[in-house]
Protein backbone atom coordinates (compact mmCIF):
# COMPACT_ATOMS: atom_id res chain seq x y z
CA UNK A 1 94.13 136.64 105.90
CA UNK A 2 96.48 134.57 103.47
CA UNK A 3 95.15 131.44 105.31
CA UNK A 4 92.35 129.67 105.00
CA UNK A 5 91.02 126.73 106.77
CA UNK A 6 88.30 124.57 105.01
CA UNK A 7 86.26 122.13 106.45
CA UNK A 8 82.80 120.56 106.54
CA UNK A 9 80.47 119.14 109.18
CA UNK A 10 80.02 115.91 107.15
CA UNK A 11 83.33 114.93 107.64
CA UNK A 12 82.24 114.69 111.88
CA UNK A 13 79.72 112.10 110.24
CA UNK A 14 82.32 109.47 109.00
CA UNK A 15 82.21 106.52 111.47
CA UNK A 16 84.63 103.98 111.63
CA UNK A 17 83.72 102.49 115.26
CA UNK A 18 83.94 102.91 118.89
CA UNK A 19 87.43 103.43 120.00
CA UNK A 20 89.15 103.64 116.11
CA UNK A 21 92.34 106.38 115.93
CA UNK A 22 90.46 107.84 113.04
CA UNK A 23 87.41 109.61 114.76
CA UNK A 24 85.70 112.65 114.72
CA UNK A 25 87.02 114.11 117.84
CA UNK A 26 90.15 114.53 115.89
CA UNK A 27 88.65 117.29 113.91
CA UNK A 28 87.51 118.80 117.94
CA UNK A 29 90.78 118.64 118.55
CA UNK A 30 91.92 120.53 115.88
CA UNK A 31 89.38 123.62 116.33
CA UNK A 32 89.48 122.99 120.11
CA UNK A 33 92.92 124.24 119.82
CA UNK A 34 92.60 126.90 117.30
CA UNK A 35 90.89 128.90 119.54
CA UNK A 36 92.79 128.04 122.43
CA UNK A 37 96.04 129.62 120.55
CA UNK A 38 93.79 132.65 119.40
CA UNK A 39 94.34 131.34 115.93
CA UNK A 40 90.96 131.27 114.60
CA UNK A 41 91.27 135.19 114.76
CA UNK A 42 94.01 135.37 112.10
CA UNK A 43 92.48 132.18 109.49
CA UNK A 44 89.48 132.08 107.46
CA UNK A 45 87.67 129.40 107.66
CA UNK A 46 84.64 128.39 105.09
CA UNK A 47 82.82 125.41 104.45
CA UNK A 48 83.81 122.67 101.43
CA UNK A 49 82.05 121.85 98.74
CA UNK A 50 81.61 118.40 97.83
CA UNK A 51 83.82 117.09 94.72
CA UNK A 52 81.96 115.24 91.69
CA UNK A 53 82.33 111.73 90.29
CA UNK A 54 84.44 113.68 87.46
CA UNK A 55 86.60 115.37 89.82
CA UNK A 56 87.19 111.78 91.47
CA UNK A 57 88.22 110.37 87.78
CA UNK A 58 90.85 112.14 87.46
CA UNK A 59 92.59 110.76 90.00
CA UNK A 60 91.07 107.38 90.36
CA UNK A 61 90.09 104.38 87.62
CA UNK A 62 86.26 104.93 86.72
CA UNK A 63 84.91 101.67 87.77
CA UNK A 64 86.57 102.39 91.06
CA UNK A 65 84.70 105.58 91.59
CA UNK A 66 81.43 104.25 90.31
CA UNK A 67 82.00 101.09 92.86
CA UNK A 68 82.51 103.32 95.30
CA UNK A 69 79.04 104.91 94.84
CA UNK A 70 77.10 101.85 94.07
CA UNK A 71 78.18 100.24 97.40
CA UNK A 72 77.99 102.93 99.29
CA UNK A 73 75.26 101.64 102.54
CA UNK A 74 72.17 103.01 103.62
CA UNK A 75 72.67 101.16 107.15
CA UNK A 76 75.05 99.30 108.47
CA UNK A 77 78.50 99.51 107.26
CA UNK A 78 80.49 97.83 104.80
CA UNK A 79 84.17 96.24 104.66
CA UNK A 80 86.68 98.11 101.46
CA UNK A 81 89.63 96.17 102.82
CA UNK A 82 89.93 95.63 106.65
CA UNK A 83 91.45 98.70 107.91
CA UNK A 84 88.56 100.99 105.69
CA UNK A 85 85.09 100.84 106.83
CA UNK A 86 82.36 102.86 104.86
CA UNK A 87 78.70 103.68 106.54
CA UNK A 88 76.22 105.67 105.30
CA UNK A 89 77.51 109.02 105.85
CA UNK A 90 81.09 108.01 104.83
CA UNK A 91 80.64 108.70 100.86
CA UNK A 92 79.33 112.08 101.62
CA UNK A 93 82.58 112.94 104.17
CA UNK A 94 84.71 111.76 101.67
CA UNK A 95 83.20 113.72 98.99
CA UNK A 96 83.40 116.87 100.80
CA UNK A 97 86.92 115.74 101.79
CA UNK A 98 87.90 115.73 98.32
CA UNK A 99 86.18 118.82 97.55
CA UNK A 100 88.32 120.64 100.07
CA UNK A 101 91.26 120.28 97.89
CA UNK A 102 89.49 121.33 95.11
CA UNK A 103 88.37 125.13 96.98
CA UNK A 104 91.66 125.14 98.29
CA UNK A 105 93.33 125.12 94.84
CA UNK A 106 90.39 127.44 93.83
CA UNK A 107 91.43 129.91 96.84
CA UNK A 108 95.26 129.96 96.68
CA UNK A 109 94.98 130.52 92.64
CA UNK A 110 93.66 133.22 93.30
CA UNK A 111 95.99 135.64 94.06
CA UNK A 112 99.68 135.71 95.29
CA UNK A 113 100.58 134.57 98.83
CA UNK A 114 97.71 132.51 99.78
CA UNK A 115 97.57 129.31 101.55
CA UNK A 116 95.15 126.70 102.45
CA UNK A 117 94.55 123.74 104.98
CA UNK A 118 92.17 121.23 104.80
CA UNK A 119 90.65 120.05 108.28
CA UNK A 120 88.97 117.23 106.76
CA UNK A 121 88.60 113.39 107.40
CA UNK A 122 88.23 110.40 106.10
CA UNK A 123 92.03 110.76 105.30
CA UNK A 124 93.42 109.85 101.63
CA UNK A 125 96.75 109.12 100.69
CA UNK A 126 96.97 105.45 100.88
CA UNK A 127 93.93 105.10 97.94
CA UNK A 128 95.37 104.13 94.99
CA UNK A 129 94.18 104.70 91.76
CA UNK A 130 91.85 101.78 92.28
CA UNK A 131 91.49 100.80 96.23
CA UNK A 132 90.74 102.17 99.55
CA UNK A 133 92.63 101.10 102.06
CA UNK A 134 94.77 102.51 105.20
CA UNK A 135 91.68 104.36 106.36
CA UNK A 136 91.57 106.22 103.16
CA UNK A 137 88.55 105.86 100.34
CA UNK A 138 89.71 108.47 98.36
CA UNK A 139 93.10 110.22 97.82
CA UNK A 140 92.19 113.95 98.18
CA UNK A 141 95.42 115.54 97.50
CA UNK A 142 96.11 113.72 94.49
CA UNK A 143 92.42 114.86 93.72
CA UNK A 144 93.02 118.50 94.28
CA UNK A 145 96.48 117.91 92.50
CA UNK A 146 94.85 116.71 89.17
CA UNK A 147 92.39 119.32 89.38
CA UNK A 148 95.63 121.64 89.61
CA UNK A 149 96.89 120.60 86.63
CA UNK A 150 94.31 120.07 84.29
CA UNK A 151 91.57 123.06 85.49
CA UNK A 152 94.73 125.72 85.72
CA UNK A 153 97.03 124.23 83.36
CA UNK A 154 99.99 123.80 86.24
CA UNK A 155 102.83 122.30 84.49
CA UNK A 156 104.68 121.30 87.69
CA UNK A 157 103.53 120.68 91.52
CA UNK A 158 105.12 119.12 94.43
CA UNK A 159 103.21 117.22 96.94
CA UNK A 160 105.63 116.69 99.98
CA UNK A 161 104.09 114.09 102.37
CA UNK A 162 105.10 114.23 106.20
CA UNK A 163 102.76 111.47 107.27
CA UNK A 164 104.71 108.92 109.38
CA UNK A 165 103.17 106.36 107.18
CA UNK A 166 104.32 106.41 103.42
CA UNK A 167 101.59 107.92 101.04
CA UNK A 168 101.99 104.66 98.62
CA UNK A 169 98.51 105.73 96.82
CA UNK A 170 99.58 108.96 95.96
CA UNK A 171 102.75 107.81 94.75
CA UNK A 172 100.45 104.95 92.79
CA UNK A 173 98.48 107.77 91.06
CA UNK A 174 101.59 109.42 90.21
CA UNK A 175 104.21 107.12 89.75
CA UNK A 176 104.34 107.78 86.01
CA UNK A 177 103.42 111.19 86.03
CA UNK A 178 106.24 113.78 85.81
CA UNK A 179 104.24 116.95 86.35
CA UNK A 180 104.36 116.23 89.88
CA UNK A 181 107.19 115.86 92.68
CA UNK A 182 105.92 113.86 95.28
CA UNK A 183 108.08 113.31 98.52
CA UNK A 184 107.17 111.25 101.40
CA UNK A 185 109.08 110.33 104.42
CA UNK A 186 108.00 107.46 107.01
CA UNK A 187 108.82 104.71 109.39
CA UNK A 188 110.29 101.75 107.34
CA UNK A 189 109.03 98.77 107.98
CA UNK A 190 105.72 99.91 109.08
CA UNK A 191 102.36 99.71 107.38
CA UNK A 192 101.92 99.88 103.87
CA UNK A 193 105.22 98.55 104.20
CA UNK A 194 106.00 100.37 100.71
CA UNK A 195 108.26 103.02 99.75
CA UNK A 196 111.57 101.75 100.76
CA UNK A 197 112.89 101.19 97.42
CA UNK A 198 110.68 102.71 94.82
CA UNK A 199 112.24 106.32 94.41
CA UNK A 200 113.04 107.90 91.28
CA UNK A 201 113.22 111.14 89.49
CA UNK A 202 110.35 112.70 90.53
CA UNK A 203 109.52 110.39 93.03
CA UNK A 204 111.88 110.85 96.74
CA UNK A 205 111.30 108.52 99.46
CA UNK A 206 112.78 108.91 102.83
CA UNK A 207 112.32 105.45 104.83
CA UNK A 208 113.59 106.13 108.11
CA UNK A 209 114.09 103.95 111.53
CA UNK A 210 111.48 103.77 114.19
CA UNK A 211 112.81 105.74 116.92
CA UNK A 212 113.81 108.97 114.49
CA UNK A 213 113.88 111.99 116.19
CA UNK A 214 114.02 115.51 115.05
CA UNK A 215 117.44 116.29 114.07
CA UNK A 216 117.76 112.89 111.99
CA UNK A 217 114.80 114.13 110.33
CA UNK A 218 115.25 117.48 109.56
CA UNK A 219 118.81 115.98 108.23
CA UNK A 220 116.94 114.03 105.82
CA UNK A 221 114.56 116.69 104.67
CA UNK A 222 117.31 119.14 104.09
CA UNK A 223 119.13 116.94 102.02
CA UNK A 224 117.16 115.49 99.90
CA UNK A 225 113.67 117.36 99.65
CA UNK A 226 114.36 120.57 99.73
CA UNK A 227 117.49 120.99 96.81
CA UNK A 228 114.99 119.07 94.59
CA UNK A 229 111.80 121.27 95.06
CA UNK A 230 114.00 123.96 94.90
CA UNK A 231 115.39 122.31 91.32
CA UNK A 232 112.02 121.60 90.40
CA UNK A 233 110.43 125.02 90.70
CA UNK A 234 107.05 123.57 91.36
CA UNK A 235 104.04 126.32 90.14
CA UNK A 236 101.92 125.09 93.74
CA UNK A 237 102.86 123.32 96.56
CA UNK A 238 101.04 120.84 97.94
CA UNK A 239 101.45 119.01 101.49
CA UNK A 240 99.61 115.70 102.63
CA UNK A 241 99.92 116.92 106.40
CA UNK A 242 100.04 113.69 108.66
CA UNK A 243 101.25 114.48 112.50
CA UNK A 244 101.19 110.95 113.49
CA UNK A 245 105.19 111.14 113.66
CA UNK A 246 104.89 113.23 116.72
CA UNK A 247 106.25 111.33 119.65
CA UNK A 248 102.98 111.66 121.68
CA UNK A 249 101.36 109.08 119.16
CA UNK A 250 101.12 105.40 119.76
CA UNK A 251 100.76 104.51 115.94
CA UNK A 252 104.25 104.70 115.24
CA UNK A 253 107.31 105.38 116.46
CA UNK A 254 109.07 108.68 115.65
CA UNK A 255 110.23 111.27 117.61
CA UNK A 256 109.03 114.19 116.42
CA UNK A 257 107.46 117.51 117.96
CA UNK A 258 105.39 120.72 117.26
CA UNK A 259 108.52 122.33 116.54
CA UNK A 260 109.07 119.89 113.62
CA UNK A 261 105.85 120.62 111.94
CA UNK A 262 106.48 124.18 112.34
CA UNK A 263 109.92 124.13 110.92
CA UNK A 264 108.55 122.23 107.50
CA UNK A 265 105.67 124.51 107.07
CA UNK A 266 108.25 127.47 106.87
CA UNK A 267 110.96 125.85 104.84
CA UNK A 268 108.18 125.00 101.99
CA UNK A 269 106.60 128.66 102.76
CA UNK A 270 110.30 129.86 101.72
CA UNK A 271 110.17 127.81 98.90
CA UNK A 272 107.09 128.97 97.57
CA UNK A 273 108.08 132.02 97.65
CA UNK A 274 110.67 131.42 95.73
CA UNK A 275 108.67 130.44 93.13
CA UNK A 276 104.66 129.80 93.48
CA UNK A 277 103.97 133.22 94.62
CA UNK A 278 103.82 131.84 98.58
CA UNK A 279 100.73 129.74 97.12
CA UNK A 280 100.49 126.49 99.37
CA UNK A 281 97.66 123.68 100.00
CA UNK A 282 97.57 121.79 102.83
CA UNK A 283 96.02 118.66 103.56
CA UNK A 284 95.01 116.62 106.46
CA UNK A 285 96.21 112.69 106.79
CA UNK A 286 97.19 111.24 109.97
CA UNK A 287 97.63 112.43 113.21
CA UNK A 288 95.73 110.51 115.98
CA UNK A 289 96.86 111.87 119.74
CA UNK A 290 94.23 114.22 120.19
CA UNK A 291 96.25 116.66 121.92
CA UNK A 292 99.32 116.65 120.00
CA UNK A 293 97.52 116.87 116.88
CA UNK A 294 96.08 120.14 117.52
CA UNK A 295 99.25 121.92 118.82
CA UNK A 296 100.64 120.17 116.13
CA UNK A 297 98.32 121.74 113.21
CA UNK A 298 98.47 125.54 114.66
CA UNK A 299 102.23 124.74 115.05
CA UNK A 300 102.06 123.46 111.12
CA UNK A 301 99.84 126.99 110.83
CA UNK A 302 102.25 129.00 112.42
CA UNK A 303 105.04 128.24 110.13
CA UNK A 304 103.25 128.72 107.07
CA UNK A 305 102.64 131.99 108.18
């Protein structure tokens, strides 16, 4: 089974109020749907391990992290900008959110033509090196990235980042880092309202219109993500999964559809192939029509295989 699903039944616990897009019954979804499509007889799926306060460093600024724990509530909940609530349980979803990366990495390193996905919530790539925000209190795939490069001695990943929302905290974290790729296509303007016009080397933005659909997108994607990966010969490939550009969804405005997800997961399976020994992580962002986002992930799943 080259795929494996991890997860953790802390991340059901993260609350961020009745009626918020980022709730637990996404994760339902997700499984709900896995066994509908018969997939959770061909993926493994095991339980994360929370990550550590040094694990979090490397990533994020150390007063950050240790905020993070100091003001992390025994009741009630708490305010880390005003689209990121944090309640008791939160710090311990997030952990084990983070820690998913970290087993995934573990997993796929471990021999040739294994991938991973991360079911996980609270979502992370809008926290920056030093702030939660955008639902997000800490980035996990620029966790599991770091952990990539400086536990296995990586000299070069890619993190391509689907979400329809741009992944500004990942690119924060690794704006100045050329070790890693990162490419992230979005709605432009929409919320962070970043990303438009911060591209270089090693970083490849793709702002597109509200109203994209497929074929403008896989346009995109073909020209300008794939040639560089392929230049770049990343060692691991990692993907900040966010279905939230599916047409379905009310939080933005793209176009696209299962078949979209399906058709990334197997261009980047081709790619590492090429040259990563088929070893991929996955991660979970956005995605917040219940029904959509499961066909979307076994649709994601179904390419990588």
């Amino acid at each position: 089974m080259p795929i494996t699903i991890f997860s953790h039944p802390s991340c059901y616990y993260h609350e961020n109020g009745v009626d918020h897009p980022e709730c637990p019954e996404r994760l339902s979804a997700i499984n709900d749907q896995l066994i509908r499509s018969g997939m959770e007889y061909v993926v493994m799926q095991l339980d994360a391990s929370p990550a550590s306060r040094d694990d979090l460093y490397l990533a994020h600024g150390k007063r950050y992290v240790d905020e993070l724990f100091a003001k992390a509530p025994t009741e009630g909940h708490i305010w880390l900008d005003p689209d990121t609530v944090m309640g008791p349980k939160s710090l311990n979803a997030a952990l084990h959110a983070a820690g998913s990366g970290i087993n995934a990495v573990a997993k796929v390193m471990s021999a040739a033509n294994q991938q991973a996905f991360c079911a996980i919530r609270p979502p992370g790539h809008h926290a920056t090196r030093e702030q939660a925000m955008g639902f997000c209190l800490i980035n996990n795939i620029a966790v599991a990235a770091e952990h990539a490069l400086n536990h296995y001695g990586l000299q070069r990943v890619a993190i391509v980042d689907f979400d329809v929302h741009h992944g500004n905290g990942t690119e924060d974290i690794f704006q100045h880092e050329p070790r890693v790729l990162f490419c992230s296509s979005f709605e432009h303007p929409l919320y962070p309202y970043t990303g438009a016009d911060s591209s270089n080397e090693h970083i490849i933005n793709l702002p597109l219109a509200g109203g994209c659909k497929s074929t403008a997108w896989r346009e995109q994607v073909q020209q300008h993500w794939l040639p560089a990966i392929d230049n770049f010969a990343p060692e691991l490939i990692f993907i900040s999964a966010g279905f939230d550009g599916h047409a379905e969804d009310e939080m933005a405005h793209f176009m696209l559809r299962e078949d979209d997800y399906q058709w990334i997961a197997s261009e980047l399976k081709l790619l590492a192939d090429k040259h990563c020994q088929g070893r991929v992580v996955a991660m979970l962002e956005g995605g917040y029509a219940l029904s959509a986002l499961g066909r979307s992930v076994v649709a994601f799943l179904k390419g990588l295989m």
